[in-house]
Protein backbone atom coordinates (compact mmCIF):
# COMPACT_ATOMS: atom_id res chain seq x y z
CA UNK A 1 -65.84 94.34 -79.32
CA UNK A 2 -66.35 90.55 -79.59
CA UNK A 3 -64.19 88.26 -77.14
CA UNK A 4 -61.38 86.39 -79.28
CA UNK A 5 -61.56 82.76 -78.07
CA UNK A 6 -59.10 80.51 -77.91
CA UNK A 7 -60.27 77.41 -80.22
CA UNK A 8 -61.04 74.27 -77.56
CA UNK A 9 -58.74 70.95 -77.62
CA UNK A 10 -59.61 68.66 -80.26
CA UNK A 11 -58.32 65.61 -77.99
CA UNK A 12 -55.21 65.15 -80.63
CA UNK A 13 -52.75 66.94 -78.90
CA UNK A 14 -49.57 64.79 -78.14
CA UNK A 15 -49.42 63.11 -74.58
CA UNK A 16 -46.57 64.32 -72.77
CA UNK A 17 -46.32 61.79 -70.69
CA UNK A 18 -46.11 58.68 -73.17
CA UNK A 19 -42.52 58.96 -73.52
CA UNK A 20 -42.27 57.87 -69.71
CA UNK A 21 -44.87 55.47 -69.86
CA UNK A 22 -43.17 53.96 -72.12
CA UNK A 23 -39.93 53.47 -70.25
CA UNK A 24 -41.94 52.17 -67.09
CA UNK A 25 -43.37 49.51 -69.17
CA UNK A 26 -39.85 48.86 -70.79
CA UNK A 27 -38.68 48.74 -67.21
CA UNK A 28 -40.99 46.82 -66.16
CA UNK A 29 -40.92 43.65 -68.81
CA UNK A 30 -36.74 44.07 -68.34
CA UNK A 31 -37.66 43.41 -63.92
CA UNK A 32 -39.92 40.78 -65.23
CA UNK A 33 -37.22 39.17 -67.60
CA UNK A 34 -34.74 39.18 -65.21
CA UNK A 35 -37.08 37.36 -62.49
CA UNK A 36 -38.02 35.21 -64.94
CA UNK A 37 -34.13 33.79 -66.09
CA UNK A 38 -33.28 34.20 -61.98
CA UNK A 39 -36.08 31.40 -61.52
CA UNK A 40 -34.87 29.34 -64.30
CA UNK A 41 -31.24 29.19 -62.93
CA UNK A 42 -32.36 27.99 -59.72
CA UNK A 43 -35.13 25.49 -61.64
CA UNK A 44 -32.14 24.51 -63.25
CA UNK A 45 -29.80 24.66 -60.35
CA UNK A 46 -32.11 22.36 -57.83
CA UNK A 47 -32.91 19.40 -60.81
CA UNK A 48 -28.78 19.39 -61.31
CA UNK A 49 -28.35 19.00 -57.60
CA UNK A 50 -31.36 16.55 -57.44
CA UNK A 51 -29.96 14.28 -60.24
CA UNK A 52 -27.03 14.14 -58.87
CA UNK A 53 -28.15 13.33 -55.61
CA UNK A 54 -29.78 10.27 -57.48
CA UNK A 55 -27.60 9.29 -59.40
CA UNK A 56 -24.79 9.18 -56.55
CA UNK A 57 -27.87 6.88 -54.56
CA UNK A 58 -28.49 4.57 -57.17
CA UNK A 59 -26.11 4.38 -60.15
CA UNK A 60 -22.64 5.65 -59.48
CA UNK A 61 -20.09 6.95 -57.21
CA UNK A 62 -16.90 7.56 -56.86
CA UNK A 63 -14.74 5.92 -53.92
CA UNK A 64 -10.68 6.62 -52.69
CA UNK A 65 -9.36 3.49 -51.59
CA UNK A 66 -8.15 3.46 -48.12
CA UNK A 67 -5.33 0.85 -47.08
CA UNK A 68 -3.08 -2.19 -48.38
CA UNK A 69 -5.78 -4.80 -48.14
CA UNK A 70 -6.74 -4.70 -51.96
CA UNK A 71 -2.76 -4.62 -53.21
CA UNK A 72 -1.50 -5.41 -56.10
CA UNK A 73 -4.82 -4.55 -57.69
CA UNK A 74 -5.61 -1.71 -55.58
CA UNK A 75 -3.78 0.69 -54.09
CA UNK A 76 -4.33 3.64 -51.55
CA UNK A 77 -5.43 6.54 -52.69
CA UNK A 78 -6.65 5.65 -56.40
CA UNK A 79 -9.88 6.25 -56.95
CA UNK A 80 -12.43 4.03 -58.07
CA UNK A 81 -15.85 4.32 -60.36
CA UNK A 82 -18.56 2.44 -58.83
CA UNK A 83 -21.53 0.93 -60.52
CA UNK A 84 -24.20 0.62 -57.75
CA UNK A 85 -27.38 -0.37 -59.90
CA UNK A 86 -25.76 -3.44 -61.73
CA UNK A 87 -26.70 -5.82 -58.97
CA UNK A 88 -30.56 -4.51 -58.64
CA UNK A 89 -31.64 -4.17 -62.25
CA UNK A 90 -29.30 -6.68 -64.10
CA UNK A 91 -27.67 -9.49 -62.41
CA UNK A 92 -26.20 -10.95 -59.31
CA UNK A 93 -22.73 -11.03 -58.00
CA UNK A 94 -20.03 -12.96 -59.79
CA UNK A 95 -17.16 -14.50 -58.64
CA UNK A 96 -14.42 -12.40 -58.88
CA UNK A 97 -15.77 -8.94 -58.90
CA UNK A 98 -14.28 -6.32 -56.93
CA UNK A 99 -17.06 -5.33 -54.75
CA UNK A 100 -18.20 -2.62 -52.18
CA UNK A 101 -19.75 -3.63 -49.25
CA UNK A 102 -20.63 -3.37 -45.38
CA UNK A 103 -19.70 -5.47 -43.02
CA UNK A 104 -22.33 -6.50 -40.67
CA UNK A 105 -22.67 -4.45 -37.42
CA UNK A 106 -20.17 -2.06 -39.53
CA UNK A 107 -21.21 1.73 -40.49
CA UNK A 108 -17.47 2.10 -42.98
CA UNK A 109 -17.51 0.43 -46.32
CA UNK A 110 -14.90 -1.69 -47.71
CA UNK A 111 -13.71 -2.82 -51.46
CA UNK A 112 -12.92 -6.48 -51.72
CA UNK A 113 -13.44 -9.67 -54.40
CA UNK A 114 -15.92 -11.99 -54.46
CA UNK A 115 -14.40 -15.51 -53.87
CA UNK A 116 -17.20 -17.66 -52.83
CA UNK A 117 -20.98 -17.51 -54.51
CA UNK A 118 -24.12 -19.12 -52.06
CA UNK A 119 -24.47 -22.65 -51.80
CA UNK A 120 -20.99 -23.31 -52.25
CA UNK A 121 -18.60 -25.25 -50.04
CA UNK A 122 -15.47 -23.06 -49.52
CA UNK A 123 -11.65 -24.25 -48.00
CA UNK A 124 -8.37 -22.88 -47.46
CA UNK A 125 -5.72 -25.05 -46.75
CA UNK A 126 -1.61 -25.05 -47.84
CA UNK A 127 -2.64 -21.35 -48.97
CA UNK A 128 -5.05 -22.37 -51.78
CA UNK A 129 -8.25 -21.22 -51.87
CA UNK A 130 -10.85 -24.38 -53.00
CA UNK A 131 -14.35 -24.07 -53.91
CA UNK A 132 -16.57 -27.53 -53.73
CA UNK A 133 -13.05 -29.40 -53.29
CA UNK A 134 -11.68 -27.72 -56.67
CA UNK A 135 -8.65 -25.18 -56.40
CA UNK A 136 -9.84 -21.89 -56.94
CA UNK A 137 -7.44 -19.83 -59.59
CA UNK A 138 -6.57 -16.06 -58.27
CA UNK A 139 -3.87 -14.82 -60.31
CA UNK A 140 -4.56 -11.48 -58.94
CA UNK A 141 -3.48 -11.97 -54.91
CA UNK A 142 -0.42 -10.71 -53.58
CA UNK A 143 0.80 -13.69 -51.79
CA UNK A 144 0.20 -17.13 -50.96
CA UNK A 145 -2.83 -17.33 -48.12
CA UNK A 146 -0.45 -17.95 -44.61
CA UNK A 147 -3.62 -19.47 -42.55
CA UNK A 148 -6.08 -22.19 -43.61
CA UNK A 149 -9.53 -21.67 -42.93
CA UNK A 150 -12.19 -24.45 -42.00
CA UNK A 151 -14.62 -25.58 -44.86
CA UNK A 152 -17.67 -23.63 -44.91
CA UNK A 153 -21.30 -23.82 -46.53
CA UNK A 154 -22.08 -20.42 -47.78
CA UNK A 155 -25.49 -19.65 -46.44
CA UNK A 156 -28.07 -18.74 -49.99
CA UNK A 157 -28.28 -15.32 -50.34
CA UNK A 158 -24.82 -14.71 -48.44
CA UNK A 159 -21.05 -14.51 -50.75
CA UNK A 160 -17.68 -14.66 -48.92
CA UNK A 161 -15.19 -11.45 -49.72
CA UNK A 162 -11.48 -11.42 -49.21
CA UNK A 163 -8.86 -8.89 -49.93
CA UNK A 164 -6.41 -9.32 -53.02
CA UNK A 165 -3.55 -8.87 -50.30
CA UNK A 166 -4.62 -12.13 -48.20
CA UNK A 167 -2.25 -11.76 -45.15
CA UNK A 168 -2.99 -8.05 -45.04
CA UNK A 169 -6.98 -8.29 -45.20
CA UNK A 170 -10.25 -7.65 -43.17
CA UNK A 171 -12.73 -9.46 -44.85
CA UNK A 172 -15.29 -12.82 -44.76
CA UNK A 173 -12.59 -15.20 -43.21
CA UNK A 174 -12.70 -13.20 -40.15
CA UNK A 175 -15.28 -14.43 -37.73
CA UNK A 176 -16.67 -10.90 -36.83
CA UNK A 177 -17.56 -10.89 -40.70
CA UNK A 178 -18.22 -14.13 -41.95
CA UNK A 179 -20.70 -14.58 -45.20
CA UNK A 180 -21.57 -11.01 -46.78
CA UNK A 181 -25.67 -10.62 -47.20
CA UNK A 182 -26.33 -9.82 -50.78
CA UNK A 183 -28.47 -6.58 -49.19
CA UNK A 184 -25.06 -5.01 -47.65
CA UNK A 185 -23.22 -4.71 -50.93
CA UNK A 186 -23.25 -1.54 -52.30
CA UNK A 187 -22.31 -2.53 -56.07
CA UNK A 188 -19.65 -3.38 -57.98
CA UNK A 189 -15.74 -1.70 -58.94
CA UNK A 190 -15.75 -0.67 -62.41
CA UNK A 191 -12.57 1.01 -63.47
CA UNK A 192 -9.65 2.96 -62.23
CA UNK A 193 -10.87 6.75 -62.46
CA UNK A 194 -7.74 8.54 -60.46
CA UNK A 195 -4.83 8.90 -60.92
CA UNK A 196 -5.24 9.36 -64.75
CA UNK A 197 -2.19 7.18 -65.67
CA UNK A 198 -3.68 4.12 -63.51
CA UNK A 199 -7.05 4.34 -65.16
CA UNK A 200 -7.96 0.65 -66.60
CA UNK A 201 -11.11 -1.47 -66.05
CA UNK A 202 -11.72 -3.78 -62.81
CA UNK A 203 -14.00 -6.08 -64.64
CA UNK A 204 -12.92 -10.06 -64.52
């Protein structure tokens, strides 16, 4: 009797194990996917933090004012928007301007006006500010200036700052202070940001 063979394998026959290749791989590109939109958050994450960082440096930033000294105009706790790359990419300080600044020898900043520009011959006598022997018009102060204050030549380079609230101010008349260097100004008051119902703009 002849042996009944069974017929050899052709090499079609499905492979049973496709289906779970399949779902590895699938797996696999979903692992990679995720990985991949995990490193774009945090791509995404660091530039936001980085910009921010750069732009608080160099272009704005927002300060909370602290005291009386910059009454009626400024008050404590208001908020203020600061433009800090004005002064290094457009102009120079104007007469005026609400500034931010440091005081030399001082680590705090402080918000105050520009009164006097370098070069010029400033005076304060019978509570009047005068600038090259010309009264100086500040609609903005609180009050009438209680102490006079010796004529000075502001050094180039150098402005003198004084608080809107003159008998209630730390600033350039102070001889601790005196004559701000242009490189210890941070830049210049902008607007009002907080509270909402005080916003307006500080520009003269």
């Amino acid at each position: 009797m002849n042996d009944i063979q069974e017929p050899k394998g052709t090499g079609s026959e499905p492979n049973l194990d496709q289906p779970t290749t399949r779902v590895a791989k699938l797996e696999k590109r979903k692992r990679k996917s995720r990985l991949r939109e995990g490193l774009d958050w945090v791509i995404t994450l660091v530039l936001a933090m980085a910009l921010a960082f750069f732009l608080r440096l160099y272009v704005v930033e927002f300060i909370t004012v602290e005291g009386p000294s910059m009454e009626p105009t400024l008050v404590s706790d208001e908020r203020v928007l600061i433009d800090k790359g004005i002064y290094n990419l457009f102009c120079t300080p104007q007469r005026g301007e609400i500034v931010v600044t440091h005081f030399p020898g001082e680590k705090d900043i402080f918000i105050k006006r520009i009164v006097g520009l370098p070069g010029e011959r400033l005076e304060i006598r019978g509570g009047q500010v005068y600038i090259d022997d010309q009264p100086l018009e500040e609609p903005y102060i609180a009050a009438p200036m209680l102490q006079d204050y010796d004529e000075i030549v502001i050094p180039e380079g150098h402005y003198m700052v004084m608080g809107d609230n003159r008998n209630n101010s730390h600033d350039s008349r102070a001889s601790v202070v005196g004559p701000i260097p242009r490189d210890l100004i941070v830049g210049r008051a902008v607007a009002i940001s907080w509270p909402l119902d005080a916003w307006r703009g500080l520009l003269p």
